[in-house]
Each structure stands twice: as structure tokens, then as C-alpha cells.
Protein backbone atom coordinates (compact mmCIF):
# COMPACT_ATOMS: atom_id res chain seq x y z
CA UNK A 1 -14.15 37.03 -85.64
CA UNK A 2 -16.44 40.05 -85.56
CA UNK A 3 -17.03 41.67 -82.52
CA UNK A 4 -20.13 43.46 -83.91
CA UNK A 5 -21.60 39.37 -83.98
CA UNK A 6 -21.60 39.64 -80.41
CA UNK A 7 -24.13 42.66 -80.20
CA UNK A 8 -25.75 41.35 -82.90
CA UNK A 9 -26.60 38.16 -80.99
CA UNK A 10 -27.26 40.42 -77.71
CA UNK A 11 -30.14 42.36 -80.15
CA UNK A 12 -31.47 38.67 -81.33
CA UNK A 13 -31.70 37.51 -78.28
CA UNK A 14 -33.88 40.79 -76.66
CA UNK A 15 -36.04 40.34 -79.71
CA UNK A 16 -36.63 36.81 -79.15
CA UNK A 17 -37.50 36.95 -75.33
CA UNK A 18 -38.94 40.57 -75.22
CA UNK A 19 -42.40 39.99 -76.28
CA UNK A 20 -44.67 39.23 -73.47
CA UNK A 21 -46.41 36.01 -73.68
CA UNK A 22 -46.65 32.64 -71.30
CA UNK A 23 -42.85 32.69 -70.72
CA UNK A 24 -43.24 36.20 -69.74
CA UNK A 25 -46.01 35.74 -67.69
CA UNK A 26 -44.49 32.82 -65.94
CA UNK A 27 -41.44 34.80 -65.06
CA UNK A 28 -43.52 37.59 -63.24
CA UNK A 29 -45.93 35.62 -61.43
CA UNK A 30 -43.01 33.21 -60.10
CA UNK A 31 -41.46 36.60 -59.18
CA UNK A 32 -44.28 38.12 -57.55
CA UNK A 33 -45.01 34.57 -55.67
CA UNK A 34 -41.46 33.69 -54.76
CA UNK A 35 -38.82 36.55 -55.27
CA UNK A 36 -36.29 37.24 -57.85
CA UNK A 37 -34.27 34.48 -57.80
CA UNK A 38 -37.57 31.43 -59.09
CA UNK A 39 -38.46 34.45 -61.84
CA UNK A 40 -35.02 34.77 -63.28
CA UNK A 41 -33.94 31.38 -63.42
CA UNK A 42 -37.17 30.29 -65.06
CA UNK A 43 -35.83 32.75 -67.74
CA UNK A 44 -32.84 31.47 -67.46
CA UNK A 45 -34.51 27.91 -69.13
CA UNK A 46 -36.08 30.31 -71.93
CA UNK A 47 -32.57 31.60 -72.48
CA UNK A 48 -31.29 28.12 -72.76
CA UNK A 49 -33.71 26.85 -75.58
CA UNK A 50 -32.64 30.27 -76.67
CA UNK A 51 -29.49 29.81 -77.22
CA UNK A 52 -30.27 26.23 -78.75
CA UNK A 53 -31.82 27.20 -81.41
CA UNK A 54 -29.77 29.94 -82.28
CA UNK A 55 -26.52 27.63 -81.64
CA UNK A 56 -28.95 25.11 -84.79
CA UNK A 57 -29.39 28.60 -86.95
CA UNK A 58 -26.62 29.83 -86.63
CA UNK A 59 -24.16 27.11 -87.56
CA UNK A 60 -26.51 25.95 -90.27
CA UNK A 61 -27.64 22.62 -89.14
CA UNK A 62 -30.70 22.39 -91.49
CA UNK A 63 -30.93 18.46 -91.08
CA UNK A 64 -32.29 19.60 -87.28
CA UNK A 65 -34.07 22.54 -87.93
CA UNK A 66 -35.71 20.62 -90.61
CA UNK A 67 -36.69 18.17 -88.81
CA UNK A 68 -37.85 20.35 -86.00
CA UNK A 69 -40.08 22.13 -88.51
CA UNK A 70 -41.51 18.56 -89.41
CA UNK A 71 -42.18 17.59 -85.80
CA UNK A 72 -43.78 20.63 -85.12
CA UNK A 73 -47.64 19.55 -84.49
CA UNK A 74 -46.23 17.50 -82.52
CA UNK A 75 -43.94 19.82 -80.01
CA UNK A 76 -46.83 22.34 -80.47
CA UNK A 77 -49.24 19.93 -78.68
CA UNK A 78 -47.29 18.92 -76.18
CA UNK A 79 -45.98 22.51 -75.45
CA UNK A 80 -49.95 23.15 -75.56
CA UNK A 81 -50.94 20.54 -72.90
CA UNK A 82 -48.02 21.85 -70.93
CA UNK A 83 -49.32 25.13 -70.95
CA UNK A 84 -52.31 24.24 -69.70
CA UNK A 85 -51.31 21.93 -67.06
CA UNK A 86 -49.26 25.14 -65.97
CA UNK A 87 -52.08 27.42 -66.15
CA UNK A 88 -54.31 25.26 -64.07
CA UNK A 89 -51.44 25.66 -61.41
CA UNK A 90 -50.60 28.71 -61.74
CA UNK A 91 -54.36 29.53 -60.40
CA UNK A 92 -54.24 27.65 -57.59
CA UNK A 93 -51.53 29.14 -56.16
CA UNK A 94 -52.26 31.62 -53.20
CA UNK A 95 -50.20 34.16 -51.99
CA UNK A 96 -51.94 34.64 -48.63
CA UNK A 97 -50.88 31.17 -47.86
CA UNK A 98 -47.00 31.23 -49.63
CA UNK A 99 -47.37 27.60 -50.38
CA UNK A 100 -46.85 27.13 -54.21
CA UNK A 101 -46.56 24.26 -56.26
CA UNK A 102 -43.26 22.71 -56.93
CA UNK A 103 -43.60 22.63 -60.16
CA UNK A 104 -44.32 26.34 -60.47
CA UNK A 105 -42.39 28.03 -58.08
CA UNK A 106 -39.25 25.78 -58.30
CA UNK A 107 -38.28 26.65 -54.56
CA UNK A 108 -40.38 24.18 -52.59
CA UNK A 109 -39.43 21.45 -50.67
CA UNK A 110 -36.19 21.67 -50.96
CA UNK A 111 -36.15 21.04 -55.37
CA UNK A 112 -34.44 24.17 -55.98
CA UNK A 113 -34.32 26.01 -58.97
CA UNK A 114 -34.11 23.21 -61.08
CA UNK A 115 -38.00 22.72 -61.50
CA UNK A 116 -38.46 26.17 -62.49
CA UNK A 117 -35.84 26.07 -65.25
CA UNK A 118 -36.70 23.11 -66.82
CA UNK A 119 -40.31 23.79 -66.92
CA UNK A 120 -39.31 26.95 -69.25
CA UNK A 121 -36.71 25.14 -71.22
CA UNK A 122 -39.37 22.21 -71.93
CA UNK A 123 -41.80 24.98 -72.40
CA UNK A 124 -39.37 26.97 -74.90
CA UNK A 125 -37.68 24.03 -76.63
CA UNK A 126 -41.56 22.87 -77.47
CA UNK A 127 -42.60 25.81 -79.34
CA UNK A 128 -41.87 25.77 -82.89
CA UNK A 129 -42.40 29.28 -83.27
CA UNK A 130 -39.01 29.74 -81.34
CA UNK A 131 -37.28 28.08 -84.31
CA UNK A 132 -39.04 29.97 -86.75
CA UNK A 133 -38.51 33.43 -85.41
CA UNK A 134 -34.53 32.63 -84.90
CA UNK A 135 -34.92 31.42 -88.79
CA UNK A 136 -36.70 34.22 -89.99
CA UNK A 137 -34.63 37.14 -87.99
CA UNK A 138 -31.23 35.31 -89.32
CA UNK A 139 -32.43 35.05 -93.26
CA UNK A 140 -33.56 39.39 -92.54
CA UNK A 141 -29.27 39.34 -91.67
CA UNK A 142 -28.10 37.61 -94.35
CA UNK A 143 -26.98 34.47 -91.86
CA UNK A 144 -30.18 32.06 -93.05
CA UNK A 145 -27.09 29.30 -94.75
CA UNK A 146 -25.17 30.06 -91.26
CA UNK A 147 -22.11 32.51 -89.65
CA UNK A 148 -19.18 32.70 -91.74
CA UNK A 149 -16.66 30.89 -89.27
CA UNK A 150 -17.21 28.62 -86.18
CA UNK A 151 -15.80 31.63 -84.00
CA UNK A 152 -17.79 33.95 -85.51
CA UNK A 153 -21.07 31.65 -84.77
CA UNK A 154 -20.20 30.64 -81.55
CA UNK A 155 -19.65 34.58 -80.50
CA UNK A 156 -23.11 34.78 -81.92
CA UNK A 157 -25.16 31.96 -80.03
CA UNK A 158 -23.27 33.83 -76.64
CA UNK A 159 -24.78 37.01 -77.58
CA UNK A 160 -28.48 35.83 -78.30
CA UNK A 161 -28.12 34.15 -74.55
CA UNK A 162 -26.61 36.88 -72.90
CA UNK A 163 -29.44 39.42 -74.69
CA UNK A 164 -32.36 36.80 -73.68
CA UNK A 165 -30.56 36.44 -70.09
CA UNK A 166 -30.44 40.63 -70.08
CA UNK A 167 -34.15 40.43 -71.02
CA UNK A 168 -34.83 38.39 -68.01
CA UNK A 169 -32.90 39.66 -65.50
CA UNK A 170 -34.39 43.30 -66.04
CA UNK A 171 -38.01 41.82 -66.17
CA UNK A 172 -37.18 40.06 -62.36
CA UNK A 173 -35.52 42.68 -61.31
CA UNK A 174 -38.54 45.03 -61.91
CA UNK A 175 -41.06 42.99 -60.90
CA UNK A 176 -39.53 42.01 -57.23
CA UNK A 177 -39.52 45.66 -56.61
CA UNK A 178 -43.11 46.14 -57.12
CA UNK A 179 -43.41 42.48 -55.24
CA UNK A 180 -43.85 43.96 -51.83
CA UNK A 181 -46.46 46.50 -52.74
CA UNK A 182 -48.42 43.34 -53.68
CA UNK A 183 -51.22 42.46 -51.39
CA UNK A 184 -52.73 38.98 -50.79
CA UNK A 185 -55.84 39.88 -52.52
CA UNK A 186 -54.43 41.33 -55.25
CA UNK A 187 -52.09 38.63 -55.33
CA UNK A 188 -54.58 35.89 -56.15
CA UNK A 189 -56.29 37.90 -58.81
CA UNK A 190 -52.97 37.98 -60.49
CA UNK A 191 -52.56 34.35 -60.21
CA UNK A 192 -56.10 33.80 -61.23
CA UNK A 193 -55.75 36.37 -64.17
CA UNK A 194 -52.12 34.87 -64.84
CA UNK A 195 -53.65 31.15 -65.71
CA UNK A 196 -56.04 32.17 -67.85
CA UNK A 197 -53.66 33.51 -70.59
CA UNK A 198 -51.32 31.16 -70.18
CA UNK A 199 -54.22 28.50 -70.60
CA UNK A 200 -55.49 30.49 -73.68
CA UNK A 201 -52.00 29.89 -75.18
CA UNK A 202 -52.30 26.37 -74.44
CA UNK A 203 -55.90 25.81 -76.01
CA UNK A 204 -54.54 28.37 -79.23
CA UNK A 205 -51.72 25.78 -79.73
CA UNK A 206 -53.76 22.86 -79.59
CA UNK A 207 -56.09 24.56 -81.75
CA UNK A 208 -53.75 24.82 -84.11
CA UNK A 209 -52.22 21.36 -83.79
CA UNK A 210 -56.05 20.31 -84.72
CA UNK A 211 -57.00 22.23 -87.64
């Protein structure tokens, strides 16, 4: 086994999650709405799906990622409806009132984290792009037919979670500080402002799923 692997995975990973987009923007308005802990572990889902599909790359199971790539119109609209279902209540959450959604904030009435997560793995695990982007970074490697050894691919599929997780983490982290210079005002704008992109995401992949 390589060691290099490792921070190879830790660099896929960053790459992968880095770009700002609905998972992003879910993570900081959980964050700003409900504190560290809802917007890290709802990246903690994206790092999950993450790590999936990197675990399917990266030990060359092109039966799957195949028929991923097939299904896709499919996931895409479904991930697309999703979207906009989270959208919708991502703007009707106030923070003047601190009562948000379950299936948003993940910390109400006593459901945990567990909401929160799985709304981002779903999310994540629905997006063919995800598959596509772990495709096309590993073929830009050399690793498109898959790691050399099983070591050497699991030590891999560690290192894309752990650089997604990283990704996460530091996004949370930054955002909880700013949390309590947040105002309520201010506060539902960025809700408001929040659901909108993340509904134009959803209406772009249905869009797509259409034409």
C-alpha cells in the first residue's frame, strides 16, 4: 500500500465537496439555524455518498457505475423534486421563532441528527453528477479501471471521506462563528435567499431530466 493514496483520496474528496452548491448551502443555513453540530452532520451524509461512490470507482465496479449512469434521469428527478421540496422548507423556516422543520434542521423533536444526514446522503447519492465527477477525476489519475490492490483502494475511499468530512467540518466550523452575529431579520432573508437556489437546482435538474 501507498501512503501517498491516502492524500490522494483526502485531495478527491475536498474537490468533490468544495464547490458550493445545494449541499453547501444546506450545510450553512442548518448551521446558521441550528448550530454546528445539524450543519456538519448533514455533511457528514454528503461525505457518505462520498465515499460510496468513490468506494464503486475506485475498486472498479463498472456493472454499478454503469448502471448508475443508466438510471440517471431517473435519480436526477427525484434528487430534483427533493430539492425542491427542501427549498420550499428551507424558506419557511424563521429564525426569530427557532422552530425549524424536522426535516431540515434534523434536531427537532427529539429525531436527532439522523434526519439531517439522510436528507444529504439521499440528496448526494441522487445526483449523478457525483458519479461522474469521481469517474472523471479518477480516469485524470490513471485509476479509471480501479486501485492497484484492495489495500491500496480501500486507503483511498478513507481519504476521499476524510477530505469531504475536512471540507465540512471547516465550512461548520466557520459559519457557527459568524452564527451569533446573525440577526433575526437577516436571518430570514438568508433562509428566503437560501430556498431559492436550492429550488433553482431542483427545477435545473428536472429541466434536464425533461429535455
Amino acid at each position: 500500500m501507498d501512503a501517498g493514496v491516502f492524500f490522494k483520496g483526502m485531495l478527491i474528496g475536498l474537490a468533490i465537496a468544495a464547490p458550493v452548491g445545494p449541499i453547501g448551502l444546506l450545510c450553512i443555513q442548518r448551521t446558521l439555524n441550528n448550530g454546528r453540530v445539524s450543519g456538519l452532520v448533514s455533511g457528514l451524509g454528503a461525505a457518505t455518498a462520498d465515499a460510496l461512490y468513490g468506494f464503486i470507482a475506485a475498486f472498479g465496479l463498472t456493472l454499478i457505475s454503469a448502471f448508475l449512469l443508466k438510471q440517471q434521469a431517473w435519480l436526477a428527478g427525484i434528487g430534483g423534486l427533493y430539492l425542491c421540496y427542501l427549498g420550499m422548507q428551507m424558506m419557511r423556516t424563521s429564525r426569530a421563532t427557532a422552530e425549524v422543520d424536522a426535516t431540515i434542521s434534523g434536531e427537532t423533536q427529539g429525531l436527532g441528527a439522523l434526519p439531517a444526514y439522510a436528507s444529504t446522503l439521499a440528496l448526494t447519492l441522487t445526483n449523478p453528477v457525483t458519479i461522474l465527477s469521481f469517474l472523471a477525476i479518477y480516469a485524470g489519475l490513471g485509476l479509471a479501471a480501479g486501485v492497484g490492490d484492495y489495500g491500496s483502494a480501500s486507503l483511498l475511499v478513507v481519504g476521499v471521506f476524510t477530505g469531504s468530512a475536512l471540507w465540512w467540518l471547516t465550512l461548520s466550523g466557520v459559519v457557527n462563528r459568524l452564527r451569533h452575529r446573525v440577526d433575526a431579520k437577516a436571518m430570514h432573508w438568508i433562509n428566503m435567499g437560501a430556498g431559492v437556489v436550492v429550488i433553482g437546482f431542483g427545477v435545473y435538474a428536472l429541466t434536464g431530466v425533461v429535455t
